[in-house]
C-alpha atoms as a PDB file:
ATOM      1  CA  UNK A   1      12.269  24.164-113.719  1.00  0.00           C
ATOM      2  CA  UNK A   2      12.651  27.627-115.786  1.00  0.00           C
ATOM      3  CA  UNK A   3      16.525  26.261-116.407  1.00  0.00           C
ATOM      4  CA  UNK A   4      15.039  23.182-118.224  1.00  0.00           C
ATOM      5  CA  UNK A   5      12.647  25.115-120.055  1.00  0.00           C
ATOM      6  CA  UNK A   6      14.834  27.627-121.488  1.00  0.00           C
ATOM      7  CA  UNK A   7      17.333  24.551-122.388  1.00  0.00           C
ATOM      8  CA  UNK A   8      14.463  22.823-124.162  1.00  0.00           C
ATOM      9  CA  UNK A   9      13.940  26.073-126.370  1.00  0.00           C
ATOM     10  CA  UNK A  10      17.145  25.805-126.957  1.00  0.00           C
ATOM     11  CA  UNK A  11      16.657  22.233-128.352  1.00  0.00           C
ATOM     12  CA  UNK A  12      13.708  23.406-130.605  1.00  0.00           C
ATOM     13  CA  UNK A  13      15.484  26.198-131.842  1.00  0.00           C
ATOM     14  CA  UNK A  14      19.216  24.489-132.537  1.00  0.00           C
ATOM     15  CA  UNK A  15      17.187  21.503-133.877  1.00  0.00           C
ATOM     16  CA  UNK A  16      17.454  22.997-137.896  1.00  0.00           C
ATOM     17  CA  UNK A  17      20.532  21.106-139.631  1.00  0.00           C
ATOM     18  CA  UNK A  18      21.432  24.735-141.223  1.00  0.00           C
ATOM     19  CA  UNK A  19      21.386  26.228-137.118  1.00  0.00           C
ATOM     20  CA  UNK A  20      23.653  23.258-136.286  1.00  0.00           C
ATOM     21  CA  UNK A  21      25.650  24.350-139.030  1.00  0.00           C
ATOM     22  CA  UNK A  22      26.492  27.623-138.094  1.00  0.00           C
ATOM     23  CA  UNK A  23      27.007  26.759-134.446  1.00  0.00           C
ATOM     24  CA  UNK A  24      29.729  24.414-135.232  1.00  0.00           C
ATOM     25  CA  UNK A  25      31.253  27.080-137.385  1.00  0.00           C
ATOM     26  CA  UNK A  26      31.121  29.559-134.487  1.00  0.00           C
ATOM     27  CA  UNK A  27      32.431  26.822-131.428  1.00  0.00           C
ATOM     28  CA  UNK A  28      35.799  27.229-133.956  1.00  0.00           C
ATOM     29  CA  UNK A  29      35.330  30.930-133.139  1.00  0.00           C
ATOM     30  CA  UNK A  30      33.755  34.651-134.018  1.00  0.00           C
ATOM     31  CA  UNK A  31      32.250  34.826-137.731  1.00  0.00           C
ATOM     32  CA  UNK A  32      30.655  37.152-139.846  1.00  0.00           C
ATOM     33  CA  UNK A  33      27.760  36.827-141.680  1.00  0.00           C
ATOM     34  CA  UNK A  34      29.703  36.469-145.112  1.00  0.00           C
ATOM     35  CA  UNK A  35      31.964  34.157-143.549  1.00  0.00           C
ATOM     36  CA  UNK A  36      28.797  31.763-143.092  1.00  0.00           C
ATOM     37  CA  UNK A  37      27.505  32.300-146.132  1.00  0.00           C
ATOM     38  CA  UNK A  38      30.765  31.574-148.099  1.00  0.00           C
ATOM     39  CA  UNK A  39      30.847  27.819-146.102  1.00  0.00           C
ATOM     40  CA  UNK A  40      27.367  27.020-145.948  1.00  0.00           C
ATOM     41  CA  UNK A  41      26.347  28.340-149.796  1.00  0.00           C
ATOM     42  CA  UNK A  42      23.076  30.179-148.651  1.00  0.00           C
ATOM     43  CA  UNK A  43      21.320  33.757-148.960  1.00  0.00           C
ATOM     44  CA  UNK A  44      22.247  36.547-146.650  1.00  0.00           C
ATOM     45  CA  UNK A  45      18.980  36.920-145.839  1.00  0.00           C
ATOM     46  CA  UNK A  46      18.067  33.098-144.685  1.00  0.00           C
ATOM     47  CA  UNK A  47      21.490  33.245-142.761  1.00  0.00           C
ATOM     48  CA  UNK A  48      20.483  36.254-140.914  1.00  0.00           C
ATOM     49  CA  UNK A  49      17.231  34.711-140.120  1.00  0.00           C
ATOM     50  CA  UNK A  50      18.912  31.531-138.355  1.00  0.00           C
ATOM     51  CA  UNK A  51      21.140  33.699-136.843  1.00  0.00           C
ATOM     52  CA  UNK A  52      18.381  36.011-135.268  1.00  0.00           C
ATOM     53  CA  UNK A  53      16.198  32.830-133.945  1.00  0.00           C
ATOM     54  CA  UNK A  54      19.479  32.009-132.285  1.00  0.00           C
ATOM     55  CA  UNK A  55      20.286  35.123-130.295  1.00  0.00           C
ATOM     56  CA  UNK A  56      16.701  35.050-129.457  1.00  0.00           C
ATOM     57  CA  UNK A  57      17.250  32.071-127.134  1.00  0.00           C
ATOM     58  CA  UNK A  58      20.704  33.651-125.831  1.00  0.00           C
ATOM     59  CA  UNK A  59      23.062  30.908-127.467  1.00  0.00           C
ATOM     60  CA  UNK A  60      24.900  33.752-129.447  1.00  0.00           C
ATOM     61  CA  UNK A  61      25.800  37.138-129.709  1.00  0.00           C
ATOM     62  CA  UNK A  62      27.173  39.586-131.883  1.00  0.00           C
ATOM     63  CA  UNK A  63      29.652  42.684-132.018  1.00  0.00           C
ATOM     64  CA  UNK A  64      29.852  45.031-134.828  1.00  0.00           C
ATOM     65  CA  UNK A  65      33.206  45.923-136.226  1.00  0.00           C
ATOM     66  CA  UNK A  66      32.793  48.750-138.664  1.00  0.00           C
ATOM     67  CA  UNK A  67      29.833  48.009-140.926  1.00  0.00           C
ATOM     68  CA  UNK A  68      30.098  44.064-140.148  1.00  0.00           C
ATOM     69  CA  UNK A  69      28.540  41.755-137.403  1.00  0.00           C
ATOM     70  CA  UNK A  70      30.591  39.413-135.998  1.00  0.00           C
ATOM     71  CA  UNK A  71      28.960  36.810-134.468  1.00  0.00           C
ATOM     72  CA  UNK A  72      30.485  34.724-131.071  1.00  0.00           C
ATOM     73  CA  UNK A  73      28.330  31.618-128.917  1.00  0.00           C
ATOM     74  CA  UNK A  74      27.771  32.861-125.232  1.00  0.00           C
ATOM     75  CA  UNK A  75      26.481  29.575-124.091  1.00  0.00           C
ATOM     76  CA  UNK A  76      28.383  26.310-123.383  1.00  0.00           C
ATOM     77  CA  UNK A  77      25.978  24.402-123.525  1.00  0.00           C
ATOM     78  CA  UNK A  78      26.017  24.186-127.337  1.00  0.00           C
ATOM     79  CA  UNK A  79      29.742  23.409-127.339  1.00  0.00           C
ATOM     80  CA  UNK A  80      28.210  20.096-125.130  1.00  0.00           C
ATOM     81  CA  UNK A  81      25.513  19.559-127.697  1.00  0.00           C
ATOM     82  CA  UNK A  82      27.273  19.708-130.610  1.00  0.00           C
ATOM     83  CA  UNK A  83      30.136  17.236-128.547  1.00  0.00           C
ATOM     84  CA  UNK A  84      26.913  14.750-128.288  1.00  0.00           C
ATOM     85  CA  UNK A  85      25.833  14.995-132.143  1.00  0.00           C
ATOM     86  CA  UNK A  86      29.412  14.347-132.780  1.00  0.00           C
ATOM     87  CA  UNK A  87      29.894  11.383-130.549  1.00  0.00           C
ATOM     88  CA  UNK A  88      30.251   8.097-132.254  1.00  0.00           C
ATOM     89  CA  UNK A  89      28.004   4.991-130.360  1.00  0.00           C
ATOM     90  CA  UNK A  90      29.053   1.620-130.732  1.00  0.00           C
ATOM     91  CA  UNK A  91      25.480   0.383-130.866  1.00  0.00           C
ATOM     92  CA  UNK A  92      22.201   0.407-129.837  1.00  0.00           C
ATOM     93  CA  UNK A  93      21.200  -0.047-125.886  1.00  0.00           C
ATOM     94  CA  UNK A  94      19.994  -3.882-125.683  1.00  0.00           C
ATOM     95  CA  UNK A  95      15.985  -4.990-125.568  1.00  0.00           C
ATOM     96  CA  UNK A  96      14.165  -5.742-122.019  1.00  0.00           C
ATOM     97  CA  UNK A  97      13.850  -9.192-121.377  1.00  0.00           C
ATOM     98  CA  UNK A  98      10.066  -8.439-120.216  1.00  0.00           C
ATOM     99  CA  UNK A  99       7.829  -6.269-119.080  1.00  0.00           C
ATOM    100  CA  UNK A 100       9.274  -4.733-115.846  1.00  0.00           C
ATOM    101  CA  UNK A 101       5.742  -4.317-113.942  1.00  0.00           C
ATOM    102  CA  UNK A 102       4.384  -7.672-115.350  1.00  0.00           C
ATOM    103  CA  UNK A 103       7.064  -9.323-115.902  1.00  0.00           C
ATOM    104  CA  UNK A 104       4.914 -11.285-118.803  1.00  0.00           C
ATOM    105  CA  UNK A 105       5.811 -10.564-122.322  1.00  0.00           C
ATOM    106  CA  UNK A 106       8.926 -11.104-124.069  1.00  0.00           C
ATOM    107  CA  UNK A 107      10.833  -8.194-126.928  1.00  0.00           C
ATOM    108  CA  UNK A 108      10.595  -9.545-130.759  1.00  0.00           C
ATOM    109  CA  UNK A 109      13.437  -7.659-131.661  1.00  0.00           C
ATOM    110  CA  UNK A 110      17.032  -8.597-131.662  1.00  0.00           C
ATOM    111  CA  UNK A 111      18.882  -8.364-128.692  1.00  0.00           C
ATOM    112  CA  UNK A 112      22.817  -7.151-128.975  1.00  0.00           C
ATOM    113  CA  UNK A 113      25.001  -8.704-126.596  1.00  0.00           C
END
């Protein structure tokens, strides 16, 4: 159970489009913070803000080479996540035909074949 909490903090913290951003910037490898903000055209300071929330919840890390950080993802989890965001789905899952339990009722929608 603590496992699927800690993975659903994860969710609520990766969840910001700018978080996904740097993620996917850091599963291509380590990255300092004016790396990120040279690709994603923000402050410093709202970088190092995302970048804090997410080594709070022990997705990423950091080294420090001279007076930089360098930033690296520990967990592979996020390499699955963003493999999921990526992921391309033909289309949606199809309506029921009725209520399971009652088996009364019928779906308005359209149903894909």
């Amino acid at each position: 159970m603590n496992d699927l909490m800690s993975r659903i903090e994860i969710l609520k913290t990766v969840v910001h489009p700018v978080r996904i951003a740097i993620l996917d910037e850091l599963a291509q490898g380590v990255k300092c913070v004016s790396d990120l903000q040279d690709f994603l055209h923000i402050s410093q300071p709202n970088i190092s803000q995302h970048l804090t929330a997410l080594r709070q919840v022990g997705i990423i890390d950091y080294f420090i080479d001279g007076r930089l950080r360098c930033y690296f993802l520990k967990s592979p989890l996020i390499l699955d996540l963003l493999d999921v965001l990526k992921k391309e789905y033909p289309c949606e899952l199809p309506g029921p035909e009725c209520c399971p339990v009652t088996k009364k009722g019928t779906y308005t929608g359209e149903r894909k074949k």
